[in-house]
N, C-alpha and C. Protein backbone atom coordinates (compact mmCIF):
# COMPACT_ATOMS: atom_id res chain seq x y z
N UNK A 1 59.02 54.51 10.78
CA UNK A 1 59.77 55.07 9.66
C UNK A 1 60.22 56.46 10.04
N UNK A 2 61.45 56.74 9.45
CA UNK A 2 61.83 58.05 10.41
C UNK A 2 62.01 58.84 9.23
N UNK A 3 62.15 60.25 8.99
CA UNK A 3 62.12 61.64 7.78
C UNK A 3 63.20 60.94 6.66
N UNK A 4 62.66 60.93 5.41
CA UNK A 4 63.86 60.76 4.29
C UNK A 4 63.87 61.69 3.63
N UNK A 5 64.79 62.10 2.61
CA UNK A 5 65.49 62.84 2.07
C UNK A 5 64.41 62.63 0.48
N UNK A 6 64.19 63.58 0.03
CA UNK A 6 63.06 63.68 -0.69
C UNK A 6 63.79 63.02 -2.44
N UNK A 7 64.89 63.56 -2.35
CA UNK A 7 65.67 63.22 -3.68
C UNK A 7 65.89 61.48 -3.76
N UNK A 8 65.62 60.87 -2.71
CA UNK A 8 65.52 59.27 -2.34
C UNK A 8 64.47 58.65 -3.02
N UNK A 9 63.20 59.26 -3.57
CA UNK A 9 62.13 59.23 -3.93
C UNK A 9 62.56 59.33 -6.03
N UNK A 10 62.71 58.10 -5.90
CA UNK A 10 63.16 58.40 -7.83
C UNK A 10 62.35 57.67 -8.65
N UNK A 11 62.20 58.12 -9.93
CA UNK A 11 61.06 57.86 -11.26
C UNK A 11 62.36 57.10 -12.07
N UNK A 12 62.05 55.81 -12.40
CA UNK A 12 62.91 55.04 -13.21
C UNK A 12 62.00 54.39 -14.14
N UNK A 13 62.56 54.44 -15.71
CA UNK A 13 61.83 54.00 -16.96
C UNK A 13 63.09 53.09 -17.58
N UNK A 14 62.04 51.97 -17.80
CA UNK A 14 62.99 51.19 -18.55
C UNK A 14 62.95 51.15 -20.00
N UNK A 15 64.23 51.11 -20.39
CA UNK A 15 65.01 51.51 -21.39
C UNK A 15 65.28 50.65 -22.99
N UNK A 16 64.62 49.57 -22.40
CA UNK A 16 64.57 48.44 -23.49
C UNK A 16 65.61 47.25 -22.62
N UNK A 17 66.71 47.86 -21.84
CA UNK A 17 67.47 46.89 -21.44
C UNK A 17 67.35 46.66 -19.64
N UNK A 18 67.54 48.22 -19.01
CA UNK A 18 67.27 47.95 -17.44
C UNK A 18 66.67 49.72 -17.17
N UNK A 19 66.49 49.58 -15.99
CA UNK A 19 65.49 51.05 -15.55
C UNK A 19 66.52 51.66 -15.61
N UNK A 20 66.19 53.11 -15.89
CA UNK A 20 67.37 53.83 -15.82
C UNK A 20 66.20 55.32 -15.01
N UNK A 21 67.33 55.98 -14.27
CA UNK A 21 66.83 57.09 -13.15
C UNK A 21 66.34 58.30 -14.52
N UNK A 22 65.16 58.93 -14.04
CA UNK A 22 64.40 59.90 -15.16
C UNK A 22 65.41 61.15 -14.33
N UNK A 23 66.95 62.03 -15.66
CA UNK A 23 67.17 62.30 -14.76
C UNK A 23 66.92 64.28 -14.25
N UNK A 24 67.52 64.73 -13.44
CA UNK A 24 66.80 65.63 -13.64
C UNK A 24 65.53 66.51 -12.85
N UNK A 25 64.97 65.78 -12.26
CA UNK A 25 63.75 65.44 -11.60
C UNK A 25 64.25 66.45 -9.87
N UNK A 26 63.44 67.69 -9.91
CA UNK A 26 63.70 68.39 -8.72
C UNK A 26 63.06 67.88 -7.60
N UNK A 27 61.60 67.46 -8.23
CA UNK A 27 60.27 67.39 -7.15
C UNK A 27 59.48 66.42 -8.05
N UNK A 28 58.89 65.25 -7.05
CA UNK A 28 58.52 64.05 -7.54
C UNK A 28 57.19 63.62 -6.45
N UNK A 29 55.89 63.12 -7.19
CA UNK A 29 54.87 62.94 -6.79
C UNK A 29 54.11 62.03 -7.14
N UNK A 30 53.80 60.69 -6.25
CA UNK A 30 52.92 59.71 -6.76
C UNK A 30 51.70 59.77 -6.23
N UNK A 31 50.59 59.44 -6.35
CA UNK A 31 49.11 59.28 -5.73
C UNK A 31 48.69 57.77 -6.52
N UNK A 32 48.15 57.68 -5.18
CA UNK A 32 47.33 56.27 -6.06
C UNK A 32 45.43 56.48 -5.32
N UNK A 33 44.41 55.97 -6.35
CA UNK A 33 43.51 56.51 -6.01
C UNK A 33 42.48 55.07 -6.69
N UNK A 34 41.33 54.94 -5.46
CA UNK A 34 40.58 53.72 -6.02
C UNK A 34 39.11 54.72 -6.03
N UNK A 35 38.25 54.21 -7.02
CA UNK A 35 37.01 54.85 -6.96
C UNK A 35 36.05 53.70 -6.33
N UNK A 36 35.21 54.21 -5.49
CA UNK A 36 34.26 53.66 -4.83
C UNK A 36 32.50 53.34 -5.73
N UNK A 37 32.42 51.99 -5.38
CA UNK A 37 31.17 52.07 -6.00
C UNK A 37 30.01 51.34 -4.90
N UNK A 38 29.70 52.88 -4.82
CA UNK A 38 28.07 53.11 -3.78
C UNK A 38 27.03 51.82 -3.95
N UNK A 39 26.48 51.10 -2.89
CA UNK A 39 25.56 50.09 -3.37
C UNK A 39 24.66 50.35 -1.76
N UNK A 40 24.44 51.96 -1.35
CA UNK A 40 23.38 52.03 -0.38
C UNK A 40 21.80 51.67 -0.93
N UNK A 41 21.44 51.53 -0.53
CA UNK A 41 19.78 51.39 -0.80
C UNK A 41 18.87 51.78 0.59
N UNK A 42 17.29 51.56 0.50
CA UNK A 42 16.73 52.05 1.32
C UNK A 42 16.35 51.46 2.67
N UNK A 43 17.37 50.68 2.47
CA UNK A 43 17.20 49.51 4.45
C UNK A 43 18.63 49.65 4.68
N UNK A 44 19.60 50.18 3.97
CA UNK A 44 21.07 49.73 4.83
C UNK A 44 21.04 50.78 6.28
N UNK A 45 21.36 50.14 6.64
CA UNK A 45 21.90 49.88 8.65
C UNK A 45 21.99 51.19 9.15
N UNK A 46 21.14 52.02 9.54
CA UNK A 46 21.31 53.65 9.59
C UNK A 46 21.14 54.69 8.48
N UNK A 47 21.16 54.02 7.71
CA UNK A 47 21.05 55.01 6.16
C UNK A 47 22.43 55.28 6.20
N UNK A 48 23.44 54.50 6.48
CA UNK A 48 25.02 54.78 6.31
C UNK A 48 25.06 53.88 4.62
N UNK A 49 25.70 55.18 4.19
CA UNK A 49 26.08 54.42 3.23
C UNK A 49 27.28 53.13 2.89
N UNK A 50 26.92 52.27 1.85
CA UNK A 50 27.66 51.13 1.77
C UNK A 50 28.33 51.39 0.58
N UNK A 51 29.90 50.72 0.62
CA UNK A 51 30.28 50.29 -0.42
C UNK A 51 30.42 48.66 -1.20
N UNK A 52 30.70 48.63 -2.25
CA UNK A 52 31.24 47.34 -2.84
C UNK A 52 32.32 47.31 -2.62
N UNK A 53 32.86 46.05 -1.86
CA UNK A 53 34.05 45.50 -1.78
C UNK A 53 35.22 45.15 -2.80
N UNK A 54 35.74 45.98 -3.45
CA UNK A 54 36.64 45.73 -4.30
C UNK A 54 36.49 45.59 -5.66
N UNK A 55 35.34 46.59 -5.98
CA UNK A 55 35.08 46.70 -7.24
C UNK A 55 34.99 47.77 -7.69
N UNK A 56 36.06 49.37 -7.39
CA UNK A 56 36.40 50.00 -7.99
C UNK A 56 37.32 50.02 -8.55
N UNK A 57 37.53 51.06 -10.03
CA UNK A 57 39.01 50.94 -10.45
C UNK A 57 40.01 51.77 -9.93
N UNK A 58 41.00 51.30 -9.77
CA UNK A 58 42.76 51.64 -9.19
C UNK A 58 43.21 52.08 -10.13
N UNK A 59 44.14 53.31 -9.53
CA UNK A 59 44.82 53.80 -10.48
C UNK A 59 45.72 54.49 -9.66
N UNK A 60 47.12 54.88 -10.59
CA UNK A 60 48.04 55.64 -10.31
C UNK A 60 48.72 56.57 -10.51
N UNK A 61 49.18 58.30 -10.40
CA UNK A 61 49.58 59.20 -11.18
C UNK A 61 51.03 59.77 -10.15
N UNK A 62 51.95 59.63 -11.32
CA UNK A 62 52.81 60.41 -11.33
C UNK A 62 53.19 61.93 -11.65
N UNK A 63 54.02 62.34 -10.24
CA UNK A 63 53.96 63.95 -11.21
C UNK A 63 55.23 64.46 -11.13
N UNK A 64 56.10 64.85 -11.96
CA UNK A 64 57.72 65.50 -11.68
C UNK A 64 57.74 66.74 -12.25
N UNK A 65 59.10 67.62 -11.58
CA UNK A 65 59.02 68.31 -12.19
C UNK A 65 60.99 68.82 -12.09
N UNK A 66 61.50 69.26 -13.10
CA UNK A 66 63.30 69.40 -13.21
C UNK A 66 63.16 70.00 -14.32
N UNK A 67 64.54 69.73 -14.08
CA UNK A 67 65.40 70.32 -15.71
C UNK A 67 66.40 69.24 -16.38
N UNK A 68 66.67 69.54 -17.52
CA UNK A 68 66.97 68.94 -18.79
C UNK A 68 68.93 68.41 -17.93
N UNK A 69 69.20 67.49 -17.99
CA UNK A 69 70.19 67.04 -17.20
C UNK A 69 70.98 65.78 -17.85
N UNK A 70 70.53 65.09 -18.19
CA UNK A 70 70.87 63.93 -19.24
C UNK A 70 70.31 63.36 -20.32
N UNK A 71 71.19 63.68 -21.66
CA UNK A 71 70.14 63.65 -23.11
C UNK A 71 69.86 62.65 -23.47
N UNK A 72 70.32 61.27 -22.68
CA UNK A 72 69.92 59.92 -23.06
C UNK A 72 68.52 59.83 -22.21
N UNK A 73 68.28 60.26 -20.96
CA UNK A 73 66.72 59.96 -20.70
C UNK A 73 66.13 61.15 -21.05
N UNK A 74 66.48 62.59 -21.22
CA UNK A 74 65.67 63.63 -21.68
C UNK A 74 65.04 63.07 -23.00
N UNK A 75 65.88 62.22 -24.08
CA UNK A 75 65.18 61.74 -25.51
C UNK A 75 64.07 60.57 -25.67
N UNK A 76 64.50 59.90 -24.35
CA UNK A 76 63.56 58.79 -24.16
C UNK A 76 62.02 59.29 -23.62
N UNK A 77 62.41 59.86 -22.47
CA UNK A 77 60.99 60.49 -22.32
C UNK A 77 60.20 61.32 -23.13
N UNK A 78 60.49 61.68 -24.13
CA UNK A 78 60.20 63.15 -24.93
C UNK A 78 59.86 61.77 -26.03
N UNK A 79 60.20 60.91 -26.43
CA UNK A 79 60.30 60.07 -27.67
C UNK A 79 58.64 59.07 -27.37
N UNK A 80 59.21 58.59 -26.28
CA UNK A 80 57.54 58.02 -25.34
C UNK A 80 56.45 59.00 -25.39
N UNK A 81 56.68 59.80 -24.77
CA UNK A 81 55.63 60.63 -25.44
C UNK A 81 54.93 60.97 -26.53
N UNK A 82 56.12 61.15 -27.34
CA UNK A 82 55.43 61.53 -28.79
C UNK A 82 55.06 60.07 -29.66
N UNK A 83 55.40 59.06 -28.85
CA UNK A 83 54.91 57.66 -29.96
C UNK A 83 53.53 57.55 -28.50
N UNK A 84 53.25 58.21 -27.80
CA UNK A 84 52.13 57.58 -26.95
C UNK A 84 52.33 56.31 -26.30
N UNK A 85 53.07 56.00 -26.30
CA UNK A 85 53.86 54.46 -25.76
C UNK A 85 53.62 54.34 -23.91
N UNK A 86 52.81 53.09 -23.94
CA UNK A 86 52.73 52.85 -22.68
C UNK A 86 54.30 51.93 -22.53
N UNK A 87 55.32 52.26 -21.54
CA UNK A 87 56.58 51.62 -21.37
C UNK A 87 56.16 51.45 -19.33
N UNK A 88 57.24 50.43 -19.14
CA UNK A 88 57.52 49.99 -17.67
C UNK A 88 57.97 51.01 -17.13
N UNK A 89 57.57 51.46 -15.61
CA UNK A 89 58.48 52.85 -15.00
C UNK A 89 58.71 51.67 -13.40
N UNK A 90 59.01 52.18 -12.89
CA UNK A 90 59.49 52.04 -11.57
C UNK A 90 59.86 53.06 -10.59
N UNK A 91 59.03 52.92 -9.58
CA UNK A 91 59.28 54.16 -8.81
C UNK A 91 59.34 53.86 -7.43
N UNK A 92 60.91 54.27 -6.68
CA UNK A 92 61.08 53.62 -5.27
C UNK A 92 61.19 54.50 -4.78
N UNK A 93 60.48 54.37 -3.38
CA UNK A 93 59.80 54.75 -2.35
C UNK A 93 61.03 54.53 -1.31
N UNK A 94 61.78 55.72 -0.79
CA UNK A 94 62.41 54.93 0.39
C UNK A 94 61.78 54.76 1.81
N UNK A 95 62.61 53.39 2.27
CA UNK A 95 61.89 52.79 3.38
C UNK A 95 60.61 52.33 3.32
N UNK A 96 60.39 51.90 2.02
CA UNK A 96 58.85 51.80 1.87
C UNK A 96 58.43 50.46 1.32
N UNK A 97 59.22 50.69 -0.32
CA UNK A 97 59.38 50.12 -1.39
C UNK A 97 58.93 50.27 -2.75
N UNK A 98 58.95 49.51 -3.70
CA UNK A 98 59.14 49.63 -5.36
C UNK A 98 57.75 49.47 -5.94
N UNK A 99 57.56 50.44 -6.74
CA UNK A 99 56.02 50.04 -7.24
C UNK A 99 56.59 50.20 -8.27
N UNK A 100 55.87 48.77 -9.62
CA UNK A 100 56.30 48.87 -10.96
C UNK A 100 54.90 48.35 -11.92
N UNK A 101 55.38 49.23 -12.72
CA UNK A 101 54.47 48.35 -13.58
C UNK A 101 54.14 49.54 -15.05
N UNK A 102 53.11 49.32 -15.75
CA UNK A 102 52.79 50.10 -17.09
C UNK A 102 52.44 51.56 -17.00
N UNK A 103 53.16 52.86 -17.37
CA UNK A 103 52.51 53.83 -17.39
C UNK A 103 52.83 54.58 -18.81
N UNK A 104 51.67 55.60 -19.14
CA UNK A 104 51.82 56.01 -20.37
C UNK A 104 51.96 57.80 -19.66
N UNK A 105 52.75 58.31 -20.59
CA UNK A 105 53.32 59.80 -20.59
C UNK A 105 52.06 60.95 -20.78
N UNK A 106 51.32 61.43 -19.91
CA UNK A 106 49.89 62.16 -20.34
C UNK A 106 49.93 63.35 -20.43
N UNK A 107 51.37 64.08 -19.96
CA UNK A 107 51.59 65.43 -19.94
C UNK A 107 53.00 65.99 -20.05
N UNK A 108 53.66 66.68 -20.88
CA UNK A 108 54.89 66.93 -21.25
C UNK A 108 54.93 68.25 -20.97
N UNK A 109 55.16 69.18 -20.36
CA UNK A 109 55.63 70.75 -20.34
C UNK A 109 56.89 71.08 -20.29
N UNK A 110 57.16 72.35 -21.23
CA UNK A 110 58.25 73.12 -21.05
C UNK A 110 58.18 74.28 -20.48
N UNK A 111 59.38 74.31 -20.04
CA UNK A 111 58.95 76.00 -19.19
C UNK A 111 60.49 77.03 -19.27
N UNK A 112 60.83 78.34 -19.74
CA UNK A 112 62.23 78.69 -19.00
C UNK A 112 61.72 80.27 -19.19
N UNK A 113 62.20 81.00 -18.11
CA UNK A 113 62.49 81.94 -17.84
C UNK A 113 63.33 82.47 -18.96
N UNK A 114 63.76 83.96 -18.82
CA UNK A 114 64.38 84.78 -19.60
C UNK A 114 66.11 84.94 -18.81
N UNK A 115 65.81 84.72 -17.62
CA UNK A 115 67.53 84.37 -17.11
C UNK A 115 67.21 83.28 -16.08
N UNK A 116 67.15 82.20 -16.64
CA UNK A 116 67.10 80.95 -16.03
C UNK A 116 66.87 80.09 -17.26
N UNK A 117 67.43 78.60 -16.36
CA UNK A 117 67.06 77.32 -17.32
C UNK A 117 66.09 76.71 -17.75
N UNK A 118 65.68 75.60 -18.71
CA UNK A 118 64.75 75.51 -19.34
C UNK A 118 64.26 74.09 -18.38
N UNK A 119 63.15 74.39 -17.95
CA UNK A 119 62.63 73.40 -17.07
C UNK A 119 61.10 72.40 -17.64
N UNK A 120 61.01 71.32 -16.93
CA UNK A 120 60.08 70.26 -17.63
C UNK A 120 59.17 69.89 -16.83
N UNK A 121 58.01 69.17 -17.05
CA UNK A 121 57.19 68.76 -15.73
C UNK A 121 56.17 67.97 -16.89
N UNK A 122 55.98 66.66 -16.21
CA UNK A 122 55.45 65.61 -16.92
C UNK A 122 54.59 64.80 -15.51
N UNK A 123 53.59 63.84 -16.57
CA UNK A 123 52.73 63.77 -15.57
C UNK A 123 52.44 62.10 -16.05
N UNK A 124 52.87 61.36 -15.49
CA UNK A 124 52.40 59.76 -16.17
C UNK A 124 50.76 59.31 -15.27
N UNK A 125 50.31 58.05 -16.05
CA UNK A 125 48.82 57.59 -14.80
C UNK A 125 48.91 56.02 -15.79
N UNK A 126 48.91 55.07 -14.76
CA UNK A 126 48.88 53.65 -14.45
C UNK A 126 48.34 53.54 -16.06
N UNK A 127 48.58 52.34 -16.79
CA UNK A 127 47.81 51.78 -17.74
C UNK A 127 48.17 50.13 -17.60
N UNK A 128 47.81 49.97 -16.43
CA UNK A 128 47.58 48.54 -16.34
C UNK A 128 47.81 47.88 -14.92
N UNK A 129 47.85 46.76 -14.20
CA UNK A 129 47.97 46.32 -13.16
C UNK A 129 49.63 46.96 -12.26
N UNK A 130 49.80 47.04 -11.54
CA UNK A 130 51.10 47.40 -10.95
C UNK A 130 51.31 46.27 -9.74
N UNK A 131 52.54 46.19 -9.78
CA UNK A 131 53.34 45.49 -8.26
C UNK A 131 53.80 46.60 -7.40
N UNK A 132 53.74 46.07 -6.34
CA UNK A 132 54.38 46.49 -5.05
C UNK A 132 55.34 45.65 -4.17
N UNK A 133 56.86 45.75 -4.50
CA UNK A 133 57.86 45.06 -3.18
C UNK A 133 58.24 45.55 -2.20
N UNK A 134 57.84 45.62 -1.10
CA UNK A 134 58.28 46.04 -0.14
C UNK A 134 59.87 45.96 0.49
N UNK A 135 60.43 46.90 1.20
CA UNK A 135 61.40 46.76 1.50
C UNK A 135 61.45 46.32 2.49
């Protein structure tokens, strides 16, 4: 895989009808993170600890951060939020591929300077199973 262009990296929420680009968005950040569950005891193999095979929980967090750019997704996101609404996002990865699935809105900020624009930074995390298509 060779260097991509960071703005290639986009947060898409669907709309009731098709995803539409969150827009706006300067700087964009996914993590995905599984928790481990320890099952060493007092004979495992060196005193190395062991895990369980696939029985932590998965999860995923989004993090952006822009300015106010288009008032049809600036209202949607701001509207999700305030109903707490877990909605579909989609977020493609270039050269990588598409991870989709349920996330709910966990952090809304505003921010503006005194000679500058009024800027946003929101923070979504998985509420439910997700896909992955590869490209």
């Amino acid at each position: 895989m060779t260097a991509q262009k960071g703005k290639d990296l986009l947060v898409k929420i669907h709309d009731g009808t098709s995803f539409v680009t969150v827009a706006g968005l300067r700087s964009r950040r996914i993590a995905f993170n599984a928790e481990s569950v320890d099952i060493t005891h007092a004979e495992s193999a060196g005193r190395w600890r062991e895990l369980l095979d696939g029985a932590g929980v998965k999860r995923a967090a989004i993090a952006g951060r822009g300015l106010f750019k288009d008032a049809a997704t600036d209202a949607l996101m701001r509207q999700t939020f305030f109903d707490g609404a877990v909605k579909t996002f989609q977020i493609v990865i270039p050269d990588f591929g598409t991870v989709e699935g349920p996330f709910q809105i966990s952090s809304l900020e505003f921010a503006g300077e005194h000679n500058g624009e009024v800027t946003y930074e929101l923070a979504l995390d998985s509420a439910g199973a997700l896909t992955f298509t590869a490209l």
